[in-house]
PDB file of N, CA and C in Angstrom:
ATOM      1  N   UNK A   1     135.040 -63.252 189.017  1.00  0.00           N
ATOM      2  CA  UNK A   1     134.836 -61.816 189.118  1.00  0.00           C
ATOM      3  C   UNK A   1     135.273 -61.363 190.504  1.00  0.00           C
ATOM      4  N   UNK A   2     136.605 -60.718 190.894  1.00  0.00           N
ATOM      5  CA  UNK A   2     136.612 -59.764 192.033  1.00  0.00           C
ATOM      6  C   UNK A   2     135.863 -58.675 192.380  1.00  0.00           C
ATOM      7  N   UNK A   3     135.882 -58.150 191.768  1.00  0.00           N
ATOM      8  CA  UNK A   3     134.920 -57.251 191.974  1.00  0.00           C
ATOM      9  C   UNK A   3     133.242 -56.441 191.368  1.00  0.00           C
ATOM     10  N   UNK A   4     132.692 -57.585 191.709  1.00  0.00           N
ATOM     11  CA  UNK A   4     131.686 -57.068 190.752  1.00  0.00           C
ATOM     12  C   UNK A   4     130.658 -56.363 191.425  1.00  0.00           C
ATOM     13  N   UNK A   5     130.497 -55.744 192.492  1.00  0.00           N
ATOM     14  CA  UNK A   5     130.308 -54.591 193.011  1.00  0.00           C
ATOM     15  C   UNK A   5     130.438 -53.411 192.195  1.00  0.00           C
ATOM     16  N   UNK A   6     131.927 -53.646 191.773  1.00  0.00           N
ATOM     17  CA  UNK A   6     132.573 -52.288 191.437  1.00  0.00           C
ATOM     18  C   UNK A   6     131.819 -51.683 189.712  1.00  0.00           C
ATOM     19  N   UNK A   7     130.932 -52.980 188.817  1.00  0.00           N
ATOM     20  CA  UNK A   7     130.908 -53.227 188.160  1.00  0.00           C
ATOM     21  C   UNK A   7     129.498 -53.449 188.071  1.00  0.00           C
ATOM     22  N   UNK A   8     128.602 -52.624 187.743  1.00  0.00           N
ATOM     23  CA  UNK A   8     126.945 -52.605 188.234  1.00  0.00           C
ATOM     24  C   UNK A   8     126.989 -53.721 186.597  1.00  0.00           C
ATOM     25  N   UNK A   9     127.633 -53.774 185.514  1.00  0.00           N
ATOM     26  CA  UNK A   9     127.355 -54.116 184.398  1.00  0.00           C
ATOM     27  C   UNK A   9     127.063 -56.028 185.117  1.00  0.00           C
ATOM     28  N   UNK A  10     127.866 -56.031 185.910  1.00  0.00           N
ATOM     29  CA  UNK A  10     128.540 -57.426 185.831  1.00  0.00           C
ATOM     30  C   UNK A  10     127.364 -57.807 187.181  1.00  0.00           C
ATOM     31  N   UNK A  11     126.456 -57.026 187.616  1.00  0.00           N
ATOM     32  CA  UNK A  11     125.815 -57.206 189.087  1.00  0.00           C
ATOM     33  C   UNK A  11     124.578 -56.991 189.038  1.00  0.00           C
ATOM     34  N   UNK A  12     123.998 -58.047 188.296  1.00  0.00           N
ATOM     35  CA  UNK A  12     122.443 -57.879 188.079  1.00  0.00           C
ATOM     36  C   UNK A  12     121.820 -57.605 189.480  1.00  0.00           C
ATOM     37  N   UNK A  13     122.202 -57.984 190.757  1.00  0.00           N
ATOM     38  CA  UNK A  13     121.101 -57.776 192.095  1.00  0.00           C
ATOM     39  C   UNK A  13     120.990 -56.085 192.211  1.00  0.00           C
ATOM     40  N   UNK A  14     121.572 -55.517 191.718  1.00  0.00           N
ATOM     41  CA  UNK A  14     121.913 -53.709 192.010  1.00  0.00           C
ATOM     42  C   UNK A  14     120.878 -53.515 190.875  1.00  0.00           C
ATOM     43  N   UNK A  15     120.029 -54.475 190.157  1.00  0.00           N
ATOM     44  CA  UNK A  15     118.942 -54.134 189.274  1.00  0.00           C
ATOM     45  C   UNK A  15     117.838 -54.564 190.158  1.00  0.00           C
ATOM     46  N   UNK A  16     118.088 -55.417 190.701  1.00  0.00           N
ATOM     47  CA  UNK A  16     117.214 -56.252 191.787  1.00  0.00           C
ATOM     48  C   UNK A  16     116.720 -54.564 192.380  1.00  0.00           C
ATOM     49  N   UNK A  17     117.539 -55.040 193.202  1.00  0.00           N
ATOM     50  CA  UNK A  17     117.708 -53.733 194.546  1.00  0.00           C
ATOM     51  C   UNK A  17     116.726 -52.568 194.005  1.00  0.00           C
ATOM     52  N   UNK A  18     117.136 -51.882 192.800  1.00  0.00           N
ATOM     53  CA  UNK A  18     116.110 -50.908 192.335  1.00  0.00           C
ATOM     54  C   UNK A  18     114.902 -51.084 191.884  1.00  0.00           C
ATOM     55  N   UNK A  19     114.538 -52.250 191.209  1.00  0.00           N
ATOM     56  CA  UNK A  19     113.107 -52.080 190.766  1.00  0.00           C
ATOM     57  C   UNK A  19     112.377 -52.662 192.332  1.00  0.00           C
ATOM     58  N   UNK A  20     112.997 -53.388 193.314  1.00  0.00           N
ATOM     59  CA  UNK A  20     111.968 -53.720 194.129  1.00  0.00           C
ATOM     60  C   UNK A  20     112.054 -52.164 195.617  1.00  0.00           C
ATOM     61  N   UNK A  21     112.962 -50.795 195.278  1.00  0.00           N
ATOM     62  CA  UNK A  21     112.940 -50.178 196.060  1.00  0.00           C
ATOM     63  C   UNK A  21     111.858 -49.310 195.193  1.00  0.00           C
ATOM     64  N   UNK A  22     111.726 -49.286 193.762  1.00  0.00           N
ATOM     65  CA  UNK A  22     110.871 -48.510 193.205  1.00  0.00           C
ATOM     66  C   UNK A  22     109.655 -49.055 193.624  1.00  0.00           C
ATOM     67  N   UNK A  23     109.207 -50.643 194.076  1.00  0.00           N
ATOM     68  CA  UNK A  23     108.424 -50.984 194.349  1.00  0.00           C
ATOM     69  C   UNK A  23     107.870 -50.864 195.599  1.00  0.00           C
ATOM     70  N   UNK A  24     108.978 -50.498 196.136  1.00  0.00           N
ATOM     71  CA  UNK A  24     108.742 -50.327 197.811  1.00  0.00           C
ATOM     72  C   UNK A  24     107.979 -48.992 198.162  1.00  0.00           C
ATOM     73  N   UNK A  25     108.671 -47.769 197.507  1.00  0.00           N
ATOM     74  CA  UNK A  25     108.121 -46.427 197.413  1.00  0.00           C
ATOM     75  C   UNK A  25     106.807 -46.693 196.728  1.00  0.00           C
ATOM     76  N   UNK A  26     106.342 -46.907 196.059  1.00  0.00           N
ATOM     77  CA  UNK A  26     105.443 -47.000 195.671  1.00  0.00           C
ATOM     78  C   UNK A  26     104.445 -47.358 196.187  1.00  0.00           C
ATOM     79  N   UNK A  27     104.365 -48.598 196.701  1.00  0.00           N
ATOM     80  CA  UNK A  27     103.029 -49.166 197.756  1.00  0.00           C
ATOM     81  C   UNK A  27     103.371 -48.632 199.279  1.00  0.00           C
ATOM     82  N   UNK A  28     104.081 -47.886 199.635  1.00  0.00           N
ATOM     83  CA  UNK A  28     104.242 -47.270 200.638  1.00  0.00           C
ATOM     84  C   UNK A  28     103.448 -45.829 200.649  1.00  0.00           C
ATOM     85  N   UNK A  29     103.385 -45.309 199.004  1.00  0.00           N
ATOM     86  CA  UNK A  29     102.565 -44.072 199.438  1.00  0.00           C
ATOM     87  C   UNK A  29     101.263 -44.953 198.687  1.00  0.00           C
ATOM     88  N   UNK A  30     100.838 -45.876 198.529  1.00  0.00           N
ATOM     89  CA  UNK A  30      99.532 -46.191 198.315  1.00  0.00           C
ATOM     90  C   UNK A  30      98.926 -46.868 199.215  1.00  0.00           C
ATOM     91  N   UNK A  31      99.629 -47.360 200.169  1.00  0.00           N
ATOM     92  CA  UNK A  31      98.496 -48.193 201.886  1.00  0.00           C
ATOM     93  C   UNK A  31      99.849 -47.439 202.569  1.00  0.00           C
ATOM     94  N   UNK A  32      98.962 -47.799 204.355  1.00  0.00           N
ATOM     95  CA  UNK A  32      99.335 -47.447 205.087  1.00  0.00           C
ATOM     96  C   UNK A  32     100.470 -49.123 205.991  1.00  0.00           C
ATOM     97  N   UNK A  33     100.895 -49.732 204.896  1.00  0.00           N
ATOM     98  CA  UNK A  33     101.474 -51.125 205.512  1.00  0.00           C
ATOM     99  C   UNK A  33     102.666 -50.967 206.559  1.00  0.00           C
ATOM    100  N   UNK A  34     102.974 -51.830 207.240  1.00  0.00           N
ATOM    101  CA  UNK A  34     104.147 -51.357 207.937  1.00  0.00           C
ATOM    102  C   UNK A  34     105.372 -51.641 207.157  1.00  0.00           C
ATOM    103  N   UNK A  35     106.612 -51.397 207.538  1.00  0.00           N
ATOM    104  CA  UNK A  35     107.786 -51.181 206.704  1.00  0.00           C
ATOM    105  C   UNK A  35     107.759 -52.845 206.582  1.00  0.00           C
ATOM    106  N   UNK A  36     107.952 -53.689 207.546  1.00  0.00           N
ATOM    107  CA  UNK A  36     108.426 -54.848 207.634  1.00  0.00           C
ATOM    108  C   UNK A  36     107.447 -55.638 206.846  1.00  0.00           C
ATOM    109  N   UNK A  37     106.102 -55.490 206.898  1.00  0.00           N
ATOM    110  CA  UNK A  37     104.795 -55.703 205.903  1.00  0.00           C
ATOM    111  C   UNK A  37     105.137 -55.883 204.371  1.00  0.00           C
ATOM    112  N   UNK A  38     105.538 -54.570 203.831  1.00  0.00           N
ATOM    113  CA  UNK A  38     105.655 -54.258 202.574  1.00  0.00           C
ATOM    114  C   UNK A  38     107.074 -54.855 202.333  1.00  0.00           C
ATOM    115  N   UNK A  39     108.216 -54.791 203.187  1.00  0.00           N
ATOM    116  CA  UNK A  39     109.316 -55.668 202.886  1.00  0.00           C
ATOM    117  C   UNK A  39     109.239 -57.162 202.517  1.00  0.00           C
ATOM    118  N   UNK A  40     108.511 -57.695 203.251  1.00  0.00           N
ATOM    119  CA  UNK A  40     107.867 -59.229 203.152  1.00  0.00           C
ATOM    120  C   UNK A  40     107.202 -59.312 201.757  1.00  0.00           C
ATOM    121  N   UNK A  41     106.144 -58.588 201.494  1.00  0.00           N
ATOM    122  CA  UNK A  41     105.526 -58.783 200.528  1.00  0.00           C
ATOM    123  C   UNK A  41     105.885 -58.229 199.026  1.00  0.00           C
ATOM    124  N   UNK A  42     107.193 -57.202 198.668  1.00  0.00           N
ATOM    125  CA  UNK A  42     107.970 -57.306 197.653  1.00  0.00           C
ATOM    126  C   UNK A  42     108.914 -57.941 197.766  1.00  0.00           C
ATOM    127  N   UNK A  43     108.956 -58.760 198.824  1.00  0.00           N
ATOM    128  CA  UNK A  43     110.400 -59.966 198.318  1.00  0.00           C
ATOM    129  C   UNK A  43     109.677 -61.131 197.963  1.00  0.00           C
ATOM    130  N   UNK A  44     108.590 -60.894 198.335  1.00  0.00           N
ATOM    131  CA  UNK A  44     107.686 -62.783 197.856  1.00  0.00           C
ATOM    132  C   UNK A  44     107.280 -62.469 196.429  1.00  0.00           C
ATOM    133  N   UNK A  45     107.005 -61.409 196.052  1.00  0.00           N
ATOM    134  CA  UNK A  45     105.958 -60.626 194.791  1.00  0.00           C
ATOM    135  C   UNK A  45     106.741 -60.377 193.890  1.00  0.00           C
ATOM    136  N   UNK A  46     108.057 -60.493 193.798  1.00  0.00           N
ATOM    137  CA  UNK A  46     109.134 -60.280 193.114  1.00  0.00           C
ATOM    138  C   UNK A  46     108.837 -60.918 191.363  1.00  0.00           C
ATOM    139  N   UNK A  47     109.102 -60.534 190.348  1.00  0.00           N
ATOM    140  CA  UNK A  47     108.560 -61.367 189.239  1.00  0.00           C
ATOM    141  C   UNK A  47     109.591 -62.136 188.469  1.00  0.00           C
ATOM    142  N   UNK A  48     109.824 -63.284 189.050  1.00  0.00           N
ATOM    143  CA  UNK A  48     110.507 -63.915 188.974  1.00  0.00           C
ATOM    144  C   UNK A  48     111.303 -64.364 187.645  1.00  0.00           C
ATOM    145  N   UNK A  49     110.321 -64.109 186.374  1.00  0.00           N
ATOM    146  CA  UNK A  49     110.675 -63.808 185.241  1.00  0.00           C
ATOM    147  C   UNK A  49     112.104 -62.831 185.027  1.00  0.00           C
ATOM    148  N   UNK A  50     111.566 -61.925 185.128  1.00  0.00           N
ATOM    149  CA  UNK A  50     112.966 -60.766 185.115  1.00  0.00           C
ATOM    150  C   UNK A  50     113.947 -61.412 186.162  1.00  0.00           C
ATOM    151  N   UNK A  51     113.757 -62.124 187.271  1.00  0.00           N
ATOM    152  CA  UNK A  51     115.083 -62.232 187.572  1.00  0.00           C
ATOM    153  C   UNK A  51     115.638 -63.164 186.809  1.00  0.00           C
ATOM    154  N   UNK A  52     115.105 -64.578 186.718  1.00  0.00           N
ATOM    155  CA  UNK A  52     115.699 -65.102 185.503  1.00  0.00           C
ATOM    156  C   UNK A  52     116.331 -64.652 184.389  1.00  0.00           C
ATOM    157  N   UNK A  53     115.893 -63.484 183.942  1.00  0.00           N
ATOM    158  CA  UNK A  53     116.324 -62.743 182.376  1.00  0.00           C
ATOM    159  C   UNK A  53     117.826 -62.413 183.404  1.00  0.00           C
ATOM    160  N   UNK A  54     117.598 -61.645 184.231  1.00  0.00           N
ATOM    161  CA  UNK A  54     118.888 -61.068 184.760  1.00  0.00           C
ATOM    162  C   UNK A  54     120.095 -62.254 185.007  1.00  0.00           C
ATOM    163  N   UNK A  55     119.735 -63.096 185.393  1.00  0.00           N
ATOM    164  CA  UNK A  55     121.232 -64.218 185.591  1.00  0.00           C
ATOM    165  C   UNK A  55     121.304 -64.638 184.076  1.00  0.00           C
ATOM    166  N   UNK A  56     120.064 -64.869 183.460  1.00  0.00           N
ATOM    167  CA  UNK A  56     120.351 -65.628 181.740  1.00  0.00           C
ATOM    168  C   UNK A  56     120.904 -64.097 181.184  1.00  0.00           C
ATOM    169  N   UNK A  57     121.045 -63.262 181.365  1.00  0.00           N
ATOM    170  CA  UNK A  57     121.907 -62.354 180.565  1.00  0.00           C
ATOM    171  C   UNK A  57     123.131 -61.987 181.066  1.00  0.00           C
ATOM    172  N   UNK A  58     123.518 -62.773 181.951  1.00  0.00           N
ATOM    173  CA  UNK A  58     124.899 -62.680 182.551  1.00  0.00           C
ATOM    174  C   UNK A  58     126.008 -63.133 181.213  1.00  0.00           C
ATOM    175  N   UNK A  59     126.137 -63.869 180.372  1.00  0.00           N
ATOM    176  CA  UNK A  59     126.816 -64.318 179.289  1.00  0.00           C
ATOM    177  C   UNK A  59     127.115 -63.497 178.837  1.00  0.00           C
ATOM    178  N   UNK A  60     125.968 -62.587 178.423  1.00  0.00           N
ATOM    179  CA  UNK A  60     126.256 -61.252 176.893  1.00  0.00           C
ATOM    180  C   UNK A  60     126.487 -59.989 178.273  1.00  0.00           C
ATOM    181  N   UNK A  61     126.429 -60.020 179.349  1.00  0.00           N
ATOM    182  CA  UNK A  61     126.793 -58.843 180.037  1.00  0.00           C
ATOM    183  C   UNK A  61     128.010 -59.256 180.107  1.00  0.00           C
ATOM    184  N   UNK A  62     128.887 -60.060 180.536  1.00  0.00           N
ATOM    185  CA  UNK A  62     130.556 -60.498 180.463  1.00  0.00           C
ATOM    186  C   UNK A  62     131.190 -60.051 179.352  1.00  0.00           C
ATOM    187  N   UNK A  63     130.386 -60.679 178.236  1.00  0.00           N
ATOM    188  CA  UNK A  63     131.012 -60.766 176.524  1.00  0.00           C
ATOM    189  C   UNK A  63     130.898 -59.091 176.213  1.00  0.00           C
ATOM    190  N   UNK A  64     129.772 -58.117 176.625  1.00  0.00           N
ATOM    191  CA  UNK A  64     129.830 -56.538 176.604  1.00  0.00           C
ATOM    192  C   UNK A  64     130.751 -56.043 177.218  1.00  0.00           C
ATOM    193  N   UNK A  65     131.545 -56.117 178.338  1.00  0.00           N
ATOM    194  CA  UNK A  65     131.971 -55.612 179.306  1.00  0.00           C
ATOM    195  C   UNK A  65     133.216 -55.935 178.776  1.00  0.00           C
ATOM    196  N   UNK A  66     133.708 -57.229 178.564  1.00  0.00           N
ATOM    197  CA  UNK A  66     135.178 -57.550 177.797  1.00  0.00           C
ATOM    198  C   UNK A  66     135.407 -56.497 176.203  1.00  0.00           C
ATOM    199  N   UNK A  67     134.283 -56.995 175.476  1.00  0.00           N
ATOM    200  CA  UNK A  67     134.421 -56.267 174.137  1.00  0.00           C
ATOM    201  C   UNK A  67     134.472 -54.378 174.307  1.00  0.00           C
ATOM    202  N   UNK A  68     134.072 -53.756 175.658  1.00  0.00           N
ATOM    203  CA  UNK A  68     134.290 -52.863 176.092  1.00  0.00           C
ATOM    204  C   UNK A  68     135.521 -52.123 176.849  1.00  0.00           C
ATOM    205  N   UNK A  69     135.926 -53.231 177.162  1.00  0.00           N
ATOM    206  CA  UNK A  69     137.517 -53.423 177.592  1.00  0.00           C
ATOM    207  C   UNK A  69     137.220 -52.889 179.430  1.00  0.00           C
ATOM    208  N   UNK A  70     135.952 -52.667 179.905  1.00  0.00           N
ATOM    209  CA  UNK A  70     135.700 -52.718 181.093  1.00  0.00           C
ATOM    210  C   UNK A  70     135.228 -51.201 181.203  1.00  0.00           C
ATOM    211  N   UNK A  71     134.595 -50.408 180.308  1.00  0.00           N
ATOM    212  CA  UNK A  71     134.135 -49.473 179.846  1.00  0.00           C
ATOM    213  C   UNK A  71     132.640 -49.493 179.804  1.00  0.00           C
ATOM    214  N   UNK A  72     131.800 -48.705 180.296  1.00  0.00           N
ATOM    215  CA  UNK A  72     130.355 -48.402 180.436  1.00  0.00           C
ATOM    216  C   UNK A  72     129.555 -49.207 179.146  1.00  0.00           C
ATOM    217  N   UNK A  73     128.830 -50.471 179.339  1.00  0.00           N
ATOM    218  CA  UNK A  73     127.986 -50.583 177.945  1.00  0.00           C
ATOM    219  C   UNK A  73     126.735 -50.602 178.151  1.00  0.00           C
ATOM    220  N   UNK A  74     125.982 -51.022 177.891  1.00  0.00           N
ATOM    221  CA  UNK A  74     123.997 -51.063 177.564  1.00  0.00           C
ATOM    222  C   UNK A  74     123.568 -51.616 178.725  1.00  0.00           C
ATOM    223  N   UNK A  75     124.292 -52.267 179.381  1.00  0.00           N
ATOM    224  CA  UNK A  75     123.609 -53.051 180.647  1.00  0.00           C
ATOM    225  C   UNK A  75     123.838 -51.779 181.529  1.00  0.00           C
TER     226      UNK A  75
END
């Protein structure tokens, strides 16, 4: 993959990135933690499950993205 940046289908961490910034906002307006606090503790708290799902669905995100011809699909 060259570019899979360019290609959020093909770049499960840009799923990463959002559910742990949704996570970030979140316990940020519920304690008063420091930034570096709450950074530490949603990268350890992370649920490791879903990231697994995210690399094990790398197969059928390739096989979507080809059968799409590189066109927007479900991922």
């Amino acid at each position: 993959m060259k570019w899979p940046s360019q290609s959020p289908d093909l770049n499960p961490i840009e799923h990463l990135w959002e559910v742990l910034k949704r996570a970030f906002v979140e316990e940020s307006l519920a304690t008063r933690m420091s930034y570096s606090e709450r950074c530490k503790k949603n990268g350890t708290e992370y649920p490791w499950d879903t990231l697994r799902g995210l690399v094990e669905s790398m197969p059928r995100r390739m096989k979507a993205v080809i059968k799409a011809k590189g066109y927007p699909t479900k991922y």
